[in-house]
Structure formats: structure tokens, C-alpha cells
PDB file of N, CA and C in Angstrom:
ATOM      1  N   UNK A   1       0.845  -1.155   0.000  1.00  0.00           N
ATOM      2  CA  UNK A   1       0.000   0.000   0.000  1.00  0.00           C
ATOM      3  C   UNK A   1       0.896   1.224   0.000  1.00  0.00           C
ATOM      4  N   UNK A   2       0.406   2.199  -0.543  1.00  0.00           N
ATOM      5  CA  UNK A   2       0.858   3.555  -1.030  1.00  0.00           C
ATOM      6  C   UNK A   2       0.471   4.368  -0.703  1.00  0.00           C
ATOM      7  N   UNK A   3       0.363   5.311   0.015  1.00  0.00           N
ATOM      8  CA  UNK A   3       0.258   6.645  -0.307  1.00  0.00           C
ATOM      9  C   UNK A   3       0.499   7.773  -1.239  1.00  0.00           C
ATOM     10  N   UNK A   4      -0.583   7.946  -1.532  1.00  0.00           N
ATOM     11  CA  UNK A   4      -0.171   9.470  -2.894  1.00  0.00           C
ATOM     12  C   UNK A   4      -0.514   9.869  -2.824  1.00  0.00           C
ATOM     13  N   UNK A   5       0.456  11.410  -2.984  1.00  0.00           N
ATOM     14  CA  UNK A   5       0.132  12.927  -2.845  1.00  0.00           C
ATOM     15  C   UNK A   5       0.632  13.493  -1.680  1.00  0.00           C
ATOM     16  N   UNK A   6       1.415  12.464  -1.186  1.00  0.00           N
ATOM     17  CA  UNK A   6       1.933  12.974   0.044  1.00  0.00           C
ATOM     18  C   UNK A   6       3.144  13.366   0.301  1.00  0.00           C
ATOM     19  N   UNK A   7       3.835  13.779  -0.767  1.00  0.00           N
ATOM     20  CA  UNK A   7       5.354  14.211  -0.749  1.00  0.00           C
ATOM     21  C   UNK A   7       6.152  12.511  -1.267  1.00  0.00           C
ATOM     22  N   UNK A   8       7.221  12.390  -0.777  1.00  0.00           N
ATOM     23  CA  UNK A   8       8.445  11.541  -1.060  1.00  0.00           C
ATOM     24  C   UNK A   8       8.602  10.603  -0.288  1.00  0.00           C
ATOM     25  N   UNK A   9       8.453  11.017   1.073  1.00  0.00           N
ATOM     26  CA  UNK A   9       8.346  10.108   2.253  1.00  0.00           C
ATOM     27  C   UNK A   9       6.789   9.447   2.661  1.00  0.00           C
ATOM     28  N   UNK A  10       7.279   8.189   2.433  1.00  0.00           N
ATOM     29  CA  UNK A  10       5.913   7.887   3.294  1.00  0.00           C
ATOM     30  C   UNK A  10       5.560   7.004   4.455  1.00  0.00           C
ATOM     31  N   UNK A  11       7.217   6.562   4.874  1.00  0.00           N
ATOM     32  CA  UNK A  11       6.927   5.620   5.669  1.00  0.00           C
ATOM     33  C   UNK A  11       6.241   5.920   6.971  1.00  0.00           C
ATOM     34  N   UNK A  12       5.849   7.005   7.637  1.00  0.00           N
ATOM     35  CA  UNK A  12       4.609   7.479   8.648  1.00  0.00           C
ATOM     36  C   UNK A  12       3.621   7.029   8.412  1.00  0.00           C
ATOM     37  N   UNK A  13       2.684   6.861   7.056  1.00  0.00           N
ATOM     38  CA  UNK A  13       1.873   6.623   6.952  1.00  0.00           C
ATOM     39  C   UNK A  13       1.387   5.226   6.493  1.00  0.00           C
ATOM     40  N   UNK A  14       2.841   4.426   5.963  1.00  0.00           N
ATOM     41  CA  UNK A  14       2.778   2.990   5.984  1.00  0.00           C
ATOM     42  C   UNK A  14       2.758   2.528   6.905  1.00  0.00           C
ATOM     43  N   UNK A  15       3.140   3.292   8.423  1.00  0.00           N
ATOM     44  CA  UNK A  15       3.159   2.337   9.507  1.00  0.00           C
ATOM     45  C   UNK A  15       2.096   2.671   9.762  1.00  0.00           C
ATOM     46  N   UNK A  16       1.495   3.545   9.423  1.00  0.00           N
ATOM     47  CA  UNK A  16       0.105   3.202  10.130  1.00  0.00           C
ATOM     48  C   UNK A  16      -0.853   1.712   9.559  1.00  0.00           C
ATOM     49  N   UNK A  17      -0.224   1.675   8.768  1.00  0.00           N
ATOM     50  CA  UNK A  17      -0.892   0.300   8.171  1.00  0.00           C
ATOM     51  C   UNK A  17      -0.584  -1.065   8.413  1.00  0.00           C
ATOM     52  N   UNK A  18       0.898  -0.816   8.832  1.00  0.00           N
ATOM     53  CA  UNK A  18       1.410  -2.239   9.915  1.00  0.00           C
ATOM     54  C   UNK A  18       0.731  -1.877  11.262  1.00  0.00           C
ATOM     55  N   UNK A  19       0.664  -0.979  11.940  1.00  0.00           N
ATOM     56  CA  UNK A  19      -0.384  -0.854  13.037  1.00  0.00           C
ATOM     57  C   UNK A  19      -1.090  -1.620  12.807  1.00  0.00           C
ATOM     58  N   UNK A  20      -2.292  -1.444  11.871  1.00  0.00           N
ATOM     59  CA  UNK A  20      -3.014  -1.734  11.955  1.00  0.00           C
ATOM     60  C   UNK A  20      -3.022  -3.713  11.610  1.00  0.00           C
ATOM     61  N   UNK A  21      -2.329  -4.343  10.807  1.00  0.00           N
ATOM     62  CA  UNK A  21      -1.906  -5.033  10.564  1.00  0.00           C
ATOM     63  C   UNK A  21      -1.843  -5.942  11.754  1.00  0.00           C
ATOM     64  N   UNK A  22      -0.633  -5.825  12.551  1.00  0.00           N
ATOM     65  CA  UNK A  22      -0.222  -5.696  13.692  1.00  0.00           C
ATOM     66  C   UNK A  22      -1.124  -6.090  14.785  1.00  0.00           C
ATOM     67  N   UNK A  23      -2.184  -5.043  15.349  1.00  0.00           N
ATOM     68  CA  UNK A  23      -3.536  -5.068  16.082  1.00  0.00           C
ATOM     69  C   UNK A  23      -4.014  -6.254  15.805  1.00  0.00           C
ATOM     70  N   UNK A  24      -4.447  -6.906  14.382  1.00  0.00           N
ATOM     71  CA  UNK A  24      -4.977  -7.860  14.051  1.00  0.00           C
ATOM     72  C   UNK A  24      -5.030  -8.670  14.699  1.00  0.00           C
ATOM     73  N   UNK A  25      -3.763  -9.376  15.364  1.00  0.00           N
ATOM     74  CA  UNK A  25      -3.577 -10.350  15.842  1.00  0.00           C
ATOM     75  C   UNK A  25      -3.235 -11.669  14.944  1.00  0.00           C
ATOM     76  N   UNK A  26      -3.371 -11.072  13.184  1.00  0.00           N
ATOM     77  CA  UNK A  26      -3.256 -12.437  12.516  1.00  0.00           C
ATOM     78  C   UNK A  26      -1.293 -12.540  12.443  1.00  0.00           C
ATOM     79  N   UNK A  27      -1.081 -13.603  11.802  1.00  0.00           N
ATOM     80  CA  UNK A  27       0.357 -13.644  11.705  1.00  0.00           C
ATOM     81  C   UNK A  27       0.599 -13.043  10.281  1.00  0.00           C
ATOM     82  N   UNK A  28       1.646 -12.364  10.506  1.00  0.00           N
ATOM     83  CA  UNK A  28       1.873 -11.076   9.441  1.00  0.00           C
ATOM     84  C   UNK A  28       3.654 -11.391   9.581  1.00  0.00           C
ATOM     85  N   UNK A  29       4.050 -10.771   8.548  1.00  0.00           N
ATOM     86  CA  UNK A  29       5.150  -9.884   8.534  1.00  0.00           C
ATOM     87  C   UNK A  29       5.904  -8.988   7.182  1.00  0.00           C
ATOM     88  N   UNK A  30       6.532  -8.045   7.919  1.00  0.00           N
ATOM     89  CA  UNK A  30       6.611  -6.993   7.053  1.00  0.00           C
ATOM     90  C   UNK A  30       8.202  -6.751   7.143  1.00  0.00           C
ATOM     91  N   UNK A  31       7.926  -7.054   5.475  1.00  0.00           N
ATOM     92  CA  UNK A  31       9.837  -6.690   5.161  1.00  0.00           C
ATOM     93  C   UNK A  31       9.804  -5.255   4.494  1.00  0.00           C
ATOM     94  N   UNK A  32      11.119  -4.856   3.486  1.00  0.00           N
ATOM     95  CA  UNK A  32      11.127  -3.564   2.525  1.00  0.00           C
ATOM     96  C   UNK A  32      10.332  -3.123   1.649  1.00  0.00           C
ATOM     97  N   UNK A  33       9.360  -4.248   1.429  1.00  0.00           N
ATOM     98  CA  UNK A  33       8.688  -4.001  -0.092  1.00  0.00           C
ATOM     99  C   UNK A  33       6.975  -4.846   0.342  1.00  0.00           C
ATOM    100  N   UNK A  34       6.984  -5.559   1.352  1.00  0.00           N
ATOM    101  CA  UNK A  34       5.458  -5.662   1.428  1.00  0.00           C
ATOM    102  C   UNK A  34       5.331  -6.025   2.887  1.00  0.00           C
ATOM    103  N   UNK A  35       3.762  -6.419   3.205  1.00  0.00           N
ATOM    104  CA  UNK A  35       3.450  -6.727   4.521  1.00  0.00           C
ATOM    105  C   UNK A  35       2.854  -7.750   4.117  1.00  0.00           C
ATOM    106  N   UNK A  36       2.973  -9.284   4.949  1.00  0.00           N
ATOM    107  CA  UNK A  36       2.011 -10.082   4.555  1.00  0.00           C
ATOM    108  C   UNK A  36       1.508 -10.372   5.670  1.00  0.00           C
ATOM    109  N   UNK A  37       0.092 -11.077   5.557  1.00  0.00           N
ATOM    110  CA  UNK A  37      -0.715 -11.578   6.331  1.00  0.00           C
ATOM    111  C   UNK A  37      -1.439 -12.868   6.206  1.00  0.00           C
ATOM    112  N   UNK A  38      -1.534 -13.810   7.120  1.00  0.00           N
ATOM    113  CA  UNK A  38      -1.923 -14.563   6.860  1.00  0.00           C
ATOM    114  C   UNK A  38      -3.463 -14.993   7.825  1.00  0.00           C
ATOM    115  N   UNK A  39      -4.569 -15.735   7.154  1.00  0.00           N
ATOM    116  CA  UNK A  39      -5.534 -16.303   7.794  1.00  0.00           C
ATOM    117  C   UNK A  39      -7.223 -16.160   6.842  1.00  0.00           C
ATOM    118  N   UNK A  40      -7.915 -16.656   6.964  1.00  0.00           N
ATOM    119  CA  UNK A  40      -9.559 -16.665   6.884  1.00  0.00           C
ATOM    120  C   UNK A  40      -9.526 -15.359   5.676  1.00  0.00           C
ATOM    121  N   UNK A  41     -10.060 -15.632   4.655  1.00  0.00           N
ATOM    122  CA  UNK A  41     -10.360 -14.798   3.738  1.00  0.00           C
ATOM    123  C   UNK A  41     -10.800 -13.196   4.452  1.00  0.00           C
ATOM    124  N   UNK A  42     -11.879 -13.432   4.932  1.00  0.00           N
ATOM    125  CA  UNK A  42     -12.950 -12.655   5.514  1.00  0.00           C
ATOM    126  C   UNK A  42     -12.061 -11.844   6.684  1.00  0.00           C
ATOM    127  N   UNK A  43     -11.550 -12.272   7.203  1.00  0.00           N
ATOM    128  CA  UNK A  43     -10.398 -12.071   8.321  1.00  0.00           C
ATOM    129  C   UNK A  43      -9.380 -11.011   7.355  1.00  0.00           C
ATOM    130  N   UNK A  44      -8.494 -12.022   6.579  1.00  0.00           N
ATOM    131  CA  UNK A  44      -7.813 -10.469   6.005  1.00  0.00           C
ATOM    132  C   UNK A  44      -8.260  -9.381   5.044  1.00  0.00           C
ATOM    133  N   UNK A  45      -9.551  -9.874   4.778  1.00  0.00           N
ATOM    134  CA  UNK A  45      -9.858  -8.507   3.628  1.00  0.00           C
ATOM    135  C   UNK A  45     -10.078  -7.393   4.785  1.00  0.00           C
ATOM    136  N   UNK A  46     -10.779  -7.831   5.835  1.00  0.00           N
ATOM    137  CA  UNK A  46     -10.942  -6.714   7.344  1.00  0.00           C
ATOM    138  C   UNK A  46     -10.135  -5.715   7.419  1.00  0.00           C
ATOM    139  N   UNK A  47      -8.997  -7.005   7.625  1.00  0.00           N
ATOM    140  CA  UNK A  47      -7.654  -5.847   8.235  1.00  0.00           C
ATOM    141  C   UNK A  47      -7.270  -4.910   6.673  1.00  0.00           C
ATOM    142  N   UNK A  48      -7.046  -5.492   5.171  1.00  0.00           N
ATOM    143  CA  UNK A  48      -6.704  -4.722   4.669  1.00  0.00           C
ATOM    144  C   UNK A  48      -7.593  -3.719   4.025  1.00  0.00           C
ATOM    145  N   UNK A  49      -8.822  -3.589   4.531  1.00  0.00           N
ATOM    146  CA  UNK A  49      -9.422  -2.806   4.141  1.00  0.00           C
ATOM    147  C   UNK A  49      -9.247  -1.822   5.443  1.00  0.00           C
ATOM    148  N   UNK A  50      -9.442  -2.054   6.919  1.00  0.00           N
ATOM    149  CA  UNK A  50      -8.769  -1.247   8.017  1.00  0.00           C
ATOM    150  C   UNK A  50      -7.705  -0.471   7.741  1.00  0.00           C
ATOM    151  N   UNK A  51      -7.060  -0.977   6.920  1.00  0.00           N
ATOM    152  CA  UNK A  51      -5.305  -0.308   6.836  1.00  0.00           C
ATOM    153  C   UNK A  51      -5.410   0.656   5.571  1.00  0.00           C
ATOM    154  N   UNK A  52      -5.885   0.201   4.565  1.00  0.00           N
ATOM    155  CA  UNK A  52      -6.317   1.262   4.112  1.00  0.00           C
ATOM    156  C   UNK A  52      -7.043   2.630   4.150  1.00  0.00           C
ATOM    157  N   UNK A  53      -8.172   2.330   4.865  1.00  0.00           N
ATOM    158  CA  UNK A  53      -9.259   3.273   5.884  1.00  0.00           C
ATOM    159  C   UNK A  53      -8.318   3.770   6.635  1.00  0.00           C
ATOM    160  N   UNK A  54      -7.109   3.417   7.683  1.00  0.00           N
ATOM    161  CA  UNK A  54      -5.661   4.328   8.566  1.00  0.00           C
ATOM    162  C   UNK A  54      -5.278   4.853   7.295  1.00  0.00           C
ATOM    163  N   UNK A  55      -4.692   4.378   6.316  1.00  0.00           N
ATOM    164  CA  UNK A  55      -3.605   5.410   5.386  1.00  0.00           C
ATOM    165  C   UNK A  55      -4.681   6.851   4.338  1.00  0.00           C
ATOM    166  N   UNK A  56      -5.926   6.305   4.584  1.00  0.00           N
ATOM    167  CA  UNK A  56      -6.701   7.398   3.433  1.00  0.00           C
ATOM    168  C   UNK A  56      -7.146   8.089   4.598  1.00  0.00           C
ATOM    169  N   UNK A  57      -7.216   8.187   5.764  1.00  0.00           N
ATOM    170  CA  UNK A  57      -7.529   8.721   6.292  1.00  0.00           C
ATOM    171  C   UNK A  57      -6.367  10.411   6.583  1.00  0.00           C
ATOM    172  N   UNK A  58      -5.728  10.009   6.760  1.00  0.00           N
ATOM    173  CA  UNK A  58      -4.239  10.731   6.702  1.00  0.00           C
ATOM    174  C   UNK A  58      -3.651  11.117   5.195  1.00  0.00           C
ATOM    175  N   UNK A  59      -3.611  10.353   4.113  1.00  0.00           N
ATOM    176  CA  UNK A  59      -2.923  10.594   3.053  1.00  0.00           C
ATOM    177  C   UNK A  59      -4.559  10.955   2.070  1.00  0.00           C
ATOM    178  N   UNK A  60      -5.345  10.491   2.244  1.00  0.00           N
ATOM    179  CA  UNK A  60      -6.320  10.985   1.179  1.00  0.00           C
ATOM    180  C   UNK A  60      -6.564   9.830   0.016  1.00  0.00           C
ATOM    181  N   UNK A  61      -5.606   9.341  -0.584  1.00  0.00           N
ATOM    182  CA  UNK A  61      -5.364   8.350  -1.966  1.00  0.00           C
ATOM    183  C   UNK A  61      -4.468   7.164  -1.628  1.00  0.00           C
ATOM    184  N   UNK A  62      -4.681   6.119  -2.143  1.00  0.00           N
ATOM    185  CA  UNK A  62      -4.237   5.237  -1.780  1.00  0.00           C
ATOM    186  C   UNK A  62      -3.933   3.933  -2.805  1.00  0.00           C
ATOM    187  N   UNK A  63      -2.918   3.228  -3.143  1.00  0.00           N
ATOM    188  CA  UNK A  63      -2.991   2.679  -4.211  1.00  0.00           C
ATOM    189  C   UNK A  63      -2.495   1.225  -3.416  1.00  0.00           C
ATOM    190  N   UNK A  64      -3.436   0.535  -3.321  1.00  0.00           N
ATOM    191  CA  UNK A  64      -2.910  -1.090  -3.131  1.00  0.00           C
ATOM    192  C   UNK A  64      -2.299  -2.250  -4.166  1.00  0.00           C
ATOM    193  N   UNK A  65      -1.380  -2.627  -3.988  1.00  0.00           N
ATOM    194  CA  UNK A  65      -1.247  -4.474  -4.545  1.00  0.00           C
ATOM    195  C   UNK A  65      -1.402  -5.135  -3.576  1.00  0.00           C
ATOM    196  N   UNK A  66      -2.303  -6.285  -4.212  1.00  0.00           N
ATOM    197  CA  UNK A  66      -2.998  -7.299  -3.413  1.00  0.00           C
ATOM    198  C   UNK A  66      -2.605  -8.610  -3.979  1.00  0.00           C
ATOM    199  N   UNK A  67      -1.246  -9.283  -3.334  1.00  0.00           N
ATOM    200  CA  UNK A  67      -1.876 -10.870  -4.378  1.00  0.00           C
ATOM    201  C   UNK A  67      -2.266 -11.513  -2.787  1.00  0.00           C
ATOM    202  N   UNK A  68      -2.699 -12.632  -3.619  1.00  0.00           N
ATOM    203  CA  UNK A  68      -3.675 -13.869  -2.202  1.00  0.00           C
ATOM    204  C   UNK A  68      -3.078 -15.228  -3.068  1.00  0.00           C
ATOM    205  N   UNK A  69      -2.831 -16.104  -2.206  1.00  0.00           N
ATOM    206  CA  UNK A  69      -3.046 -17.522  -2.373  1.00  0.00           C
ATOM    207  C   UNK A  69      -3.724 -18.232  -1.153  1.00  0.00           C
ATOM    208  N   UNK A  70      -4.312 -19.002  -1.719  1.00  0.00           N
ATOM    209  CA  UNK A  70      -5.884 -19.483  -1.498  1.00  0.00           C
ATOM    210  C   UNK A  70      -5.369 -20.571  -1.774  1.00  0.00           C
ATOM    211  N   UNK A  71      -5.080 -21.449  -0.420  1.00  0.00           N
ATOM    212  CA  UNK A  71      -5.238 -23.049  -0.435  1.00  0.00           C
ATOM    213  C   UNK A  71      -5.481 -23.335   1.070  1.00  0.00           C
ATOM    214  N   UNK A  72      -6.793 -23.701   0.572  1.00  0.00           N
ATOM    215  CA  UNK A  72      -7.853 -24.387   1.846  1.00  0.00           C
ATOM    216  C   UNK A  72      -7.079 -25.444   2.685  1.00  0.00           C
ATOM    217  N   UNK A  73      -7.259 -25.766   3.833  1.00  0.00           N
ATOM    218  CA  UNK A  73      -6.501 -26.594   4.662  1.00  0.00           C
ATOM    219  C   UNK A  73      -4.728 -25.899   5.642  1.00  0.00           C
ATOM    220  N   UNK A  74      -4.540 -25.198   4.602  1.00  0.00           N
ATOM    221  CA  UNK A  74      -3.252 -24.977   4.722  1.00  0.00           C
ATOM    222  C   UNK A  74      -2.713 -23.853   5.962  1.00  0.00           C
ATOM    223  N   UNK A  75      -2.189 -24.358   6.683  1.00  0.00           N
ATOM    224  CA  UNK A  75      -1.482 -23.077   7.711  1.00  0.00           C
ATOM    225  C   UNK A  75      -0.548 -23.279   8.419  1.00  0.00           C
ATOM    226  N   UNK A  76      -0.082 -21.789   8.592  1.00  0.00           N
ATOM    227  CA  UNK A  76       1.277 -21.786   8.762  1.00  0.00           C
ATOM    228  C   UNK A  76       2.007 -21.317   7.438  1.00  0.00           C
ATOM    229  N   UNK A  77       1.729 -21.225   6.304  1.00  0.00           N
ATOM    230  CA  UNK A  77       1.970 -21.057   5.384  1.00  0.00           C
ATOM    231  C   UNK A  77       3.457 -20.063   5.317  1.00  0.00           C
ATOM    232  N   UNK A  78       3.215 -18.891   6.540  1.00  0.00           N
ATOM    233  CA  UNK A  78       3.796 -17.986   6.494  1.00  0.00           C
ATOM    234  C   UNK A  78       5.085 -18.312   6.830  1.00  0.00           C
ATOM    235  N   UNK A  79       5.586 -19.310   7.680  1.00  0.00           N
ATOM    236  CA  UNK A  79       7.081 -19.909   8.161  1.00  0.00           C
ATOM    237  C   UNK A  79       6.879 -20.907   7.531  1.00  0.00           C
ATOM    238  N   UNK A  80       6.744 -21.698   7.156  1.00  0.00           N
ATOM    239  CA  UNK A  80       6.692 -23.088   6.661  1.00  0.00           C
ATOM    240  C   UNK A  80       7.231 -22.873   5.034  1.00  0.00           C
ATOM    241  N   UNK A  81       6.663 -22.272   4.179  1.00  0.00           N
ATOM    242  CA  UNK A  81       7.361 -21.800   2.908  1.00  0.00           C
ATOM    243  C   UNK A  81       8.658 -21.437   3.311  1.00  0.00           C
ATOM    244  N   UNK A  82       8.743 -20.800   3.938  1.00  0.00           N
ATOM    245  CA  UNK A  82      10.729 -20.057   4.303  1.00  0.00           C
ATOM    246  C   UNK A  82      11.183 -21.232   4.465  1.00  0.00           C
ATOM    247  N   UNK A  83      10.800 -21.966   5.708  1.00  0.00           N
ATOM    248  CA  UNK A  83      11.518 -22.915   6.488  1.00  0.00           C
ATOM    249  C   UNK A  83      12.126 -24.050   5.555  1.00  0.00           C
ATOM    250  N   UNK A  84      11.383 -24.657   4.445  1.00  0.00           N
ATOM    251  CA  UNK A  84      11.199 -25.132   3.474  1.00  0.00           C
ATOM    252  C   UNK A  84      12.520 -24.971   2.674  1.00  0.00           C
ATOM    253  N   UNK A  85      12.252 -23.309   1.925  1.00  0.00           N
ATOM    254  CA  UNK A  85      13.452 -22.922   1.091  1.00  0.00           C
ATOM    255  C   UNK A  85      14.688 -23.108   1.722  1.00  0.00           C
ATOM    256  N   UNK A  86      14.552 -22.683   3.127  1.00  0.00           N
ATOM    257  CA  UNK A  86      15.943 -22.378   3.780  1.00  0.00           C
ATOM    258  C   UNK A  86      15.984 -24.302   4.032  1.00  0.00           C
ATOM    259  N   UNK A  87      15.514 -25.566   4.524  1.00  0.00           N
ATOM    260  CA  UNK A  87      16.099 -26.542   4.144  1.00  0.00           C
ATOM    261  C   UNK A  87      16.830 -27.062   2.795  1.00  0.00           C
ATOM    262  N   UNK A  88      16.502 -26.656   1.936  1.00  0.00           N
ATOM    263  CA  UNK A  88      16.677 -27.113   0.532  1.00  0.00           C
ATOM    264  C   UNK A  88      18.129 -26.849   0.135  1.00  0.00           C
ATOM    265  N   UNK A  89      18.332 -25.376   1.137  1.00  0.00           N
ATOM    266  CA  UNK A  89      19.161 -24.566   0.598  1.00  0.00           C
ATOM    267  C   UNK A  89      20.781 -25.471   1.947  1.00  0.00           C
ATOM    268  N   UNK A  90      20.310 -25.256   2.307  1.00  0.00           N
ATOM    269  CA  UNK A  90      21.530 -26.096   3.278  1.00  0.00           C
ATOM    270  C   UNK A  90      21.965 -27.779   2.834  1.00  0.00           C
ATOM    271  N   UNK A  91      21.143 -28.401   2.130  1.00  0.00           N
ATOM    272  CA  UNK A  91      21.438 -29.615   1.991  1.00  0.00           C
ATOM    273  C   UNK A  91      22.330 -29.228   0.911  1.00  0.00           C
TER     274      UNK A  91
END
């Protein structure tokens, strides 16, 4: 998520969106270039529609990328993919 129109800097107003993120309580994490989240469809459209509602509230405009993968059953997704690569990578 983005802010525009707000000058050059925006990381003030991206954190308001890991705040909000964050609050969730779902398992998230946020590197240089995105925030992810994981859980219940319905569950994260909440929060990223929340986080958006924090950044337009303050910045006015707002430009999201959204990807999702959607596989039912599955969790943990969020360490378990790493954990995964990073075995592969040591053998």
C-alpha cells in the first residue's frame, strides 16, 4: 500500500498500516517491499481494508497491490514456505 500525494516520504503513513496489521492479531510480517498476512479470507480482507481506511484517512489516496493464495486446509503457510526454502538450501 501507497500513499499518494503525500510528498516523497511515506513511511509514517505505511506504519500506520502495519499498526493496523499488527492489532490484528493475525500472523503477518513486514519486510522492505510488502506486509504479509496470513488467515480466513474474511479475516484479512478486514484488516486490509482497516489499513487502508488508517492510510486514506491521513494521506487521502491510496494505491494497493494485493496478491492472495488461497489453499484451503493450509497453515502456517507464512514460516513453513521459508523454512522449506531455507532446508533445501543447506542440503
Amino acid at each position: 500500500m501507497t500513499p499518494i500525494g503525500v510528498g516523497e516520504s511515506v513511511g509514517d503513513l505505511v506504519a500506520e498500516a502495519v499498526r493496523v496489521v499488527r492489532a490484528s492479531g493475525l500472523p503477518n510480517r513486514t519486510d522492505a517491499m510488502f506486509t504479509t498476512i496470513e488467515g480466513e479470507w474474511d479475516e484479512c480482507m478486514a484488516v486490509v481494508k482497516q489499513a487502508v481506511e488508517a492510510v486514506g484517512a491521513k494521506g487521502g489516496r491510496v494505491s494497493l497491490s494485493l496478491k492472495a493464495d488461497i489453499r484451503p486446509g493450509v497453515t502456517d503457510g507464512l514460516t513453513s514456505k521459508v523454512a522449506y526454502i531455507e532446508k533445501v538450501l543447506s542440503e
